[in-house]
Protein backbone atom coordinates (compact mmCIF):
# COMPACT_ATOMS: atom_id res chain seq x y z
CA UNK A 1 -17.64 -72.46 -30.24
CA UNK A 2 -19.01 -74.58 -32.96
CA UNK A 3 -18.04 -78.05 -32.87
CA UNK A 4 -17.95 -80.49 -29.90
CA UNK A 5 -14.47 -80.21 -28.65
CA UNK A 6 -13.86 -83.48 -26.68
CA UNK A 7 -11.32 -81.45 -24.43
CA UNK A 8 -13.51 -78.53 -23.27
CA UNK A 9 -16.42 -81.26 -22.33
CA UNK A 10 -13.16 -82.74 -20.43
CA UNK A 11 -12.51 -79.81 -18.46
CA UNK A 12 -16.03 -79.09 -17.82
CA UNK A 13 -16.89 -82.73 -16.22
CA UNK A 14 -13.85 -82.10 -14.20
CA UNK A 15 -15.00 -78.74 -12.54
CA UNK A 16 -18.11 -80.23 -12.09
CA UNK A 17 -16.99 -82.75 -10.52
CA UNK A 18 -14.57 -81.38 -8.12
CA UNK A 19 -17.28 -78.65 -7.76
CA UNK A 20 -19.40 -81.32 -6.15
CA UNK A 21 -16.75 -82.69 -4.37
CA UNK A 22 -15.77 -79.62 -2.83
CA UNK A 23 -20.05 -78.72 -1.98
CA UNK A 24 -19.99 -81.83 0.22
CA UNK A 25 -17.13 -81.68 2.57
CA UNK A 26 -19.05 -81.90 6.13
CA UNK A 27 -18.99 -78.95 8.39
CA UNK A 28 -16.45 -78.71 10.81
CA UNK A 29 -17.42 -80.25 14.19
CA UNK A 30 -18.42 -77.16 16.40
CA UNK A 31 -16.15 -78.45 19.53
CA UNK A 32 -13.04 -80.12 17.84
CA UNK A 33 -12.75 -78.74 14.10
CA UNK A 34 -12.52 -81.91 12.76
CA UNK A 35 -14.36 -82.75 9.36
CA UNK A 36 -14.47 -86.57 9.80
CA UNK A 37 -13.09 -88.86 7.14
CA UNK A 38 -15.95 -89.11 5.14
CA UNK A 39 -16.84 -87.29 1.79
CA UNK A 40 -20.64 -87.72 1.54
CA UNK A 41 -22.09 -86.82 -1.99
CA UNK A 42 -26.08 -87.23 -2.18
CA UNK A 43 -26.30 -88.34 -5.10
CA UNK A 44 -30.05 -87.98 -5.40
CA UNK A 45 -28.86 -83.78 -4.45
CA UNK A 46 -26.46 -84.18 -7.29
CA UNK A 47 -28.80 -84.99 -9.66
CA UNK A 48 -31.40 -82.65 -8.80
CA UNK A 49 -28.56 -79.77 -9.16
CA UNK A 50 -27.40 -81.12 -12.37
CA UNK A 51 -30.88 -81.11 -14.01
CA UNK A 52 -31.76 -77.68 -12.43
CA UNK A 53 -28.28 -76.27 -14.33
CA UNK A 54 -29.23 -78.29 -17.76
CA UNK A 55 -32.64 -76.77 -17.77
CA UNK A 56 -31.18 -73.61 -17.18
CA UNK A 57 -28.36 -73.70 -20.10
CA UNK A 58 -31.28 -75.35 -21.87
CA UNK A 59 -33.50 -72.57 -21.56
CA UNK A 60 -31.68 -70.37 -24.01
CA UNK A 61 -31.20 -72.36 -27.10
CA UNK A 62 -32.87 -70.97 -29.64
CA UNK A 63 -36.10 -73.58 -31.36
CA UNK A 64 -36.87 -74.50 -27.45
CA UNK A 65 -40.36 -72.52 -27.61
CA UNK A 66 -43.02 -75.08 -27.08
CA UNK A 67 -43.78 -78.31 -24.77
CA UNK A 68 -43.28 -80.40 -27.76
CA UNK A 69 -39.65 -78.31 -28.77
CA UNK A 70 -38.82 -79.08 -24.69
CA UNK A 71 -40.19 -82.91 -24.68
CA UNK A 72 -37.80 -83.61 -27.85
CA UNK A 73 -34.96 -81.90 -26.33
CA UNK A 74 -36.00 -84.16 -23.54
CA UNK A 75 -35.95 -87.29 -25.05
CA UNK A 76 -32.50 -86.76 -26.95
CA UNK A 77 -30.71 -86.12 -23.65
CA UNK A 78 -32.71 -89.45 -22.12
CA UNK A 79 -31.31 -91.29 -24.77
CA UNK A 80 -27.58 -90.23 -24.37
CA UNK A 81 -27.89 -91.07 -20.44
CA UNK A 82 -29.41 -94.51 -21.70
CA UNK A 83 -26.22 -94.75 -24.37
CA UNK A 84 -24.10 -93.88 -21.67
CA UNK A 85 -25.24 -95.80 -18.36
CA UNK A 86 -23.78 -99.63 -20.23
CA UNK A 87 -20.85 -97.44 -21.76
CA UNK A 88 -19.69 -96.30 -17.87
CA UNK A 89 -20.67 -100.03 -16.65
CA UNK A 90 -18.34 -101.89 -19.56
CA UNK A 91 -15.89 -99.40 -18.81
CA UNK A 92 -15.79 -100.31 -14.95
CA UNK A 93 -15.74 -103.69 -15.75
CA UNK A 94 -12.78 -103.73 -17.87
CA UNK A 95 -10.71 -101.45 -15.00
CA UNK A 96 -12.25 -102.92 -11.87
CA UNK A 97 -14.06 -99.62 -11.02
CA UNK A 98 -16.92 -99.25 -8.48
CA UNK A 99 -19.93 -97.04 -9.29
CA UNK A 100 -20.28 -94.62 -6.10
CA UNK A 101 -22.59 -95.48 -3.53
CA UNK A 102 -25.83 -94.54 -3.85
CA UNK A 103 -29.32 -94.37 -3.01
CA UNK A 104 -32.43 -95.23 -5.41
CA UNK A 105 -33.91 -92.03 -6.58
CA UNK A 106 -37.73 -92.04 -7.29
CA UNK A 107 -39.13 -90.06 -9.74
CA UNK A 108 -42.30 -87.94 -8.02
């Protein structure tokens, strides 16, 4: 593949997202079928999923041998979450978007 191609990343936070989506529709009620009107999305579950799938893509790249190899990986993808938390937030602001609700998730 190369170079970054701003469409494929696209498509990919897309399916993820409609992945997630689509893993959190409630259960039907047992006596009337109904689903309810509410999507819930954990997002404390979401995260946990999407840092068990980046560890596992992660895994594989070649130079990612020792603790100190996996702690600088590490540290550049903290960094682009911190360069893109205020990026998401300024762009909500200027639209009028609402972050999802969510809980506070504690590192343990």
């Amino acid at each position: 593949m190369g170079e970054r191609s701003e469409d494929y990343v696209g498509k990919l936070r897309l399916a993820l997202v409609k992945a997630i989506c689509e893993a959190s529709v409630p259960e039907p009620d047992p006596t009337s079928g109904e689903r309810g009107d509410t999507l819930y999305v954990g997002s404390a579950e979401v995260c946990d999923a999407l840092i068990i799938v980046l560890a596992e893509f992660l895994e594989g790249v070649p130079g990612l041998d020792t603790p100190k190899d996996i702690r600088a990986m590490s540290d550049t993808v903290a960094k682009k979450v911190q360069r893109l938390i205020p990026e998401i937030r300024k762009i909500r602001a200027r639209t009028g978007g609402a972050p999802p609700p969510s809980i506070i998730i504690r590192s343990h």
